[in-house]
Protein backbone atom coordinates (compact mmCIF):
# COMPACT_ATOMS: atom_id res chain seq x y z
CA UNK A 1 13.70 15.22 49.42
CA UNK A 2 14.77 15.13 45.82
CA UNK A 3 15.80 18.32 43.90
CA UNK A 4 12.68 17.62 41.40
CA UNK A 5 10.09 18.89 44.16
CA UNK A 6 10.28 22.01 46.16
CA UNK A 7 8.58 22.17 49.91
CA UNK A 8 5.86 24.53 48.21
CA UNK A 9 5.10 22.06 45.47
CA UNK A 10 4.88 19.01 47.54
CA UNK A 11 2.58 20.63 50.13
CA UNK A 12 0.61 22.07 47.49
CA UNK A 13 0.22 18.55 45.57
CA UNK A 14 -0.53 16.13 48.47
CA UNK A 15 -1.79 18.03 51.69
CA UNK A 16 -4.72 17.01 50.65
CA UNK A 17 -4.19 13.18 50.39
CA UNK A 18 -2.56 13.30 53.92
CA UNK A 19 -5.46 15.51 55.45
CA UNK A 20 -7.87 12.89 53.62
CA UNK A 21 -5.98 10.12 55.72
CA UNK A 22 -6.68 11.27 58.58
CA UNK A 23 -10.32 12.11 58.22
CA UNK A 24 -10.64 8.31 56.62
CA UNK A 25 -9.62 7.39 60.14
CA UNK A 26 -12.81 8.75 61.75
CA UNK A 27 -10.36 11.84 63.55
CA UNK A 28 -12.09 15.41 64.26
CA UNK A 29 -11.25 17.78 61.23
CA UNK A 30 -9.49 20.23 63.54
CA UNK A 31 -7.35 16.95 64.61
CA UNK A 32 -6.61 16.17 61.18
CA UNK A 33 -5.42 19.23 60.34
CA UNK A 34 -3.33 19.53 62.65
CA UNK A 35 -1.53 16.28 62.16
CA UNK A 36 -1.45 17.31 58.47
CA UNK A 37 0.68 20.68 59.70
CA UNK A 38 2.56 17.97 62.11
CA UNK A 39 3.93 16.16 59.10
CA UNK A 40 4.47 18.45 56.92
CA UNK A 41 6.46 20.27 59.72
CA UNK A 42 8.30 17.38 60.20
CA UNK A 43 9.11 16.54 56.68
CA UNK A 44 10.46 20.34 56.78
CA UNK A 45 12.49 19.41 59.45
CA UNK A 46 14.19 16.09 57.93
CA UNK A 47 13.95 16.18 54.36
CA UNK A 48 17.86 15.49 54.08
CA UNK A 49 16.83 11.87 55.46
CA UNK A 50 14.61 10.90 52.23
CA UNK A 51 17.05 8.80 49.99
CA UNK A 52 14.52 8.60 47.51
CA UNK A 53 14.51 4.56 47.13
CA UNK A 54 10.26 4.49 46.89
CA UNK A 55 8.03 7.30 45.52
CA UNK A 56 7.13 10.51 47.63
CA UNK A 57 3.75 9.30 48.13
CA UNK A 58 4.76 6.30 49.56
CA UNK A 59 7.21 7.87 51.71
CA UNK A 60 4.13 10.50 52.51
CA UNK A 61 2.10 7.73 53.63
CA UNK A 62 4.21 6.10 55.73
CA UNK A 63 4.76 8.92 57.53
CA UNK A 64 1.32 9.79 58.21
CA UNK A 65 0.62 6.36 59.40
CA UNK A 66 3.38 6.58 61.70
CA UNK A 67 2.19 9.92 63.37
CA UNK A 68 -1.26 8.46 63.63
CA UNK A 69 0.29 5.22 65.46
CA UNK A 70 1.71 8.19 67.37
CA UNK A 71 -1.51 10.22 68.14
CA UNK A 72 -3.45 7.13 69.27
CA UNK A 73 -0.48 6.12 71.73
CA UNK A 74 -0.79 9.85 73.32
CA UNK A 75 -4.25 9.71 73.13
CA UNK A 76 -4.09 6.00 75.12
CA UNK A 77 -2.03 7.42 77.73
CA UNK A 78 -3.45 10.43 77.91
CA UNK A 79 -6.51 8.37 79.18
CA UNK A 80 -4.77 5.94 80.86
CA UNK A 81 -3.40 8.96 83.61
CA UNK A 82 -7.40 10.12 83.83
CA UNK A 83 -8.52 6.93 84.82
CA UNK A 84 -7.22 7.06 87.70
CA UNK A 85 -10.87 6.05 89.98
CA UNK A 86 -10.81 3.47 92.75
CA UNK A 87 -13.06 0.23 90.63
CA UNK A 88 -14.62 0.29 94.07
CA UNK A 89 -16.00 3.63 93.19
CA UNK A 90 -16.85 3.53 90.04
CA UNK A 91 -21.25 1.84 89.72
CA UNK A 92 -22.32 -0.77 87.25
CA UNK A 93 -24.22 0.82 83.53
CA UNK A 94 -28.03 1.54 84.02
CA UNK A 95 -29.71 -0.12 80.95
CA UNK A 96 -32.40 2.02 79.47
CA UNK A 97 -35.21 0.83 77.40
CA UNK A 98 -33.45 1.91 74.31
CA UNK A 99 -30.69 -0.76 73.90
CA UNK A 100 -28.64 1.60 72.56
CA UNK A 101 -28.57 4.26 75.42
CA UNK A 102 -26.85 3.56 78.69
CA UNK A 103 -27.05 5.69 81.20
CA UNK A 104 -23.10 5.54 82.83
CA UNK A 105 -21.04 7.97 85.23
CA UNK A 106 -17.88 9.80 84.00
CA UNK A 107 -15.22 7.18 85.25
CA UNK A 108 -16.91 4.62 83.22
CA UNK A 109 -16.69 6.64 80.23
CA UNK A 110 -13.06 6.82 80.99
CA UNK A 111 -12.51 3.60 81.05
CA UNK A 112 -14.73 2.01 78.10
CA UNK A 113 -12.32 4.90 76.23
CA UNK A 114 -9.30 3.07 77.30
CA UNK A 115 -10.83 -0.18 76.52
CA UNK A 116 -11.42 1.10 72.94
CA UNK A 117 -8.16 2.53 72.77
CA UNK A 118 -6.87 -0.77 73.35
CA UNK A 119 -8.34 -2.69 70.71
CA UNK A 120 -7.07 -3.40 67.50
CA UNK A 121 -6.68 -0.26 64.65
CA UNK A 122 -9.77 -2.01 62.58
CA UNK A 123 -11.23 -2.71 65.67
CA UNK A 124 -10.83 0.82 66.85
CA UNK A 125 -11.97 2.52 63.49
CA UNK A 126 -15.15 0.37 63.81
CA UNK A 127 -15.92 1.11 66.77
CA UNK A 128 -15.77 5.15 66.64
CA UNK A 129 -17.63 4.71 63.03
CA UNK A 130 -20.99 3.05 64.93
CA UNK A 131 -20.48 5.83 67.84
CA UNK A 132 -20.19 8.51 64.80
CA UNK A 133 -23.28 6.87 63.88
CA UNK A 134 -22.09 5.99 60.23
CA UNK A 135 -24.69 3.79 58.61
CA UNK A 136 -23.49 0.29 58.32
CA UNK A 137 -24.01 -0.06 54.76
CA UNK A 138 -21.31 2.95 54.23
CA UNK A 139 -18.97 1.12 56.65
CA UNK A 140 -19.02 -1.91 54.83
CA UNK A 141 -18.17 0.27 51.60
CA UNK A 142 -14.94 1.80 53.06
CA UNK A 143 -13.69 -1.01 54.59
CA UNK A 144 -14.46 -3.10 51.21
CA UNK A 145 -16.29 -6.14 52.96
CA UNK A 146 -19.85 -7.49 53.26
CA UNK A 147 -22.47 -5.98 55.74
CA UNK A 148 -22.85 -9.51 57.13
CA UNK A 149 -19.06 -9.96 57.93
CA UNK A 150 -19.36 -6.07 59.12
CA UNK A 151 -22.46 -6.97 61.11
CA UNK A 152 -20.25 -10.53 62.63
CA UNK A 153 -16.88 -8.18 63.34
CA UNK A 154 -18.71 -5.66 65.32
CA UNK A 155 -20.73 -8.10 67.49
CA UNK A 156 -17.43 -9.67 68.32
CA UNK A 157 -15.78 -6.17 68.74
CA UNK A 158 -18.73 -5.18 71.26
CA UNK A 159 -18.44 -8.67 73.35
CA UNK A 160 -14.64 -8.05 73.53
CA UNK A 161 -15.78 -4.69 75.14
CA UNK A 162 -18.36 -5.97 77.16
CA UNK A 163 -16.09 -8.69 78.32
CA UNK A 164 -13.14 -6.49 79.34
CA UNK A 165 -15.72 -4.01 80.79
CA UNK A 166 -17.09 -6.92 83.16
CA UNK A 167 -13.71 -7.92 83.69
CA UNK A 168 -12.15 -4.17 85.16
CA UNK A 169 -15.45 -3.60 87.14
CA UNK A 170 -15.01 -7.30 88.78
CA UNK A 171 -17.59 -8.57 87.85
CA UNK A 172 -17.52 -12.11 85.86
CA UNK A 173 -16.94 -12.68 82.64
């Protein structure tokens, strides 16, 4: 890093545009934070590599978008070694009346995760908004579209799901 800013005064000034980053992407608080430690520790670590040819927020940015890229891999694989269950094994959803409840075992769980950890970022962030049960209207708002193409992204998001589900249980699709 420059001369111009000390480690105190750039953790002091943007922490809490990096921790706001991180929450924006729909991640636990306690997650956030600790990615916000993560690249701060980091920056700590390999400030001599900044050459100082954009602006420190820039930089900033870039580097929390990188460890996020970085969480979400872990966090795939992570899920990837737990699904480890014989398809044979694993039974077909139970609809309830409710369209919106479905009554599934644990190894399905598992792997609708690592179907949604497969998808697209936007796709992803869409997703775990709905399950967060974010109103659609405020969706729309953050991601600076129209309800209607919100509405037309998630249906297609959900048949993507529902087709790759199908798909890894054998069934057809």
């Amino acid at each position: 890093m420059n001369d111009s800013y000390s480690f105190e005064e750039l953790y002091t000034q943007y922490r809490p545009l990096i921790f706001n980053f991180f929450v924006s992407k729909s991640l636990p608080l306690d997650v956030c934070d600790d990615l916000t430690q993560d690249l701060f520790l980091n920056l700590f670590k390999s400030a001599s590599t900044f050459e100082g040819r954009c602006k420190v927020s820039s930089y900033l940015y870039l580097c929390a978008k990188n460890l996020y890229f970085e969480f979400l891999r872990n966090k795939r694989n992570q899920f990837h070694n737990k699904c480890n269950v014989p398809l044979e094994k694993i039974s077909h959803p139970v609809m309830c009346r409710n369209a919106e409840s479905v009554l599934i075992g644990k190894e399905e769980v598992k792997c609708i995760e690592i179907l949604i950890s497969q998808l697209e970022e936007e796709e992803q962030e869409l997703i775990h908004a709905r399950l967060d049960k974010y109103p659609l209207q405020w969706i729309a708002l953050r991601e600076g579209v129209k309800e209607t193409s919100l509405k037309t992204r998630l249906h297609r998001t959900r048949q993507k799901l529902k087709r790759d589900f199908t798909s890894l249980m054998g069934g057809e699709s």
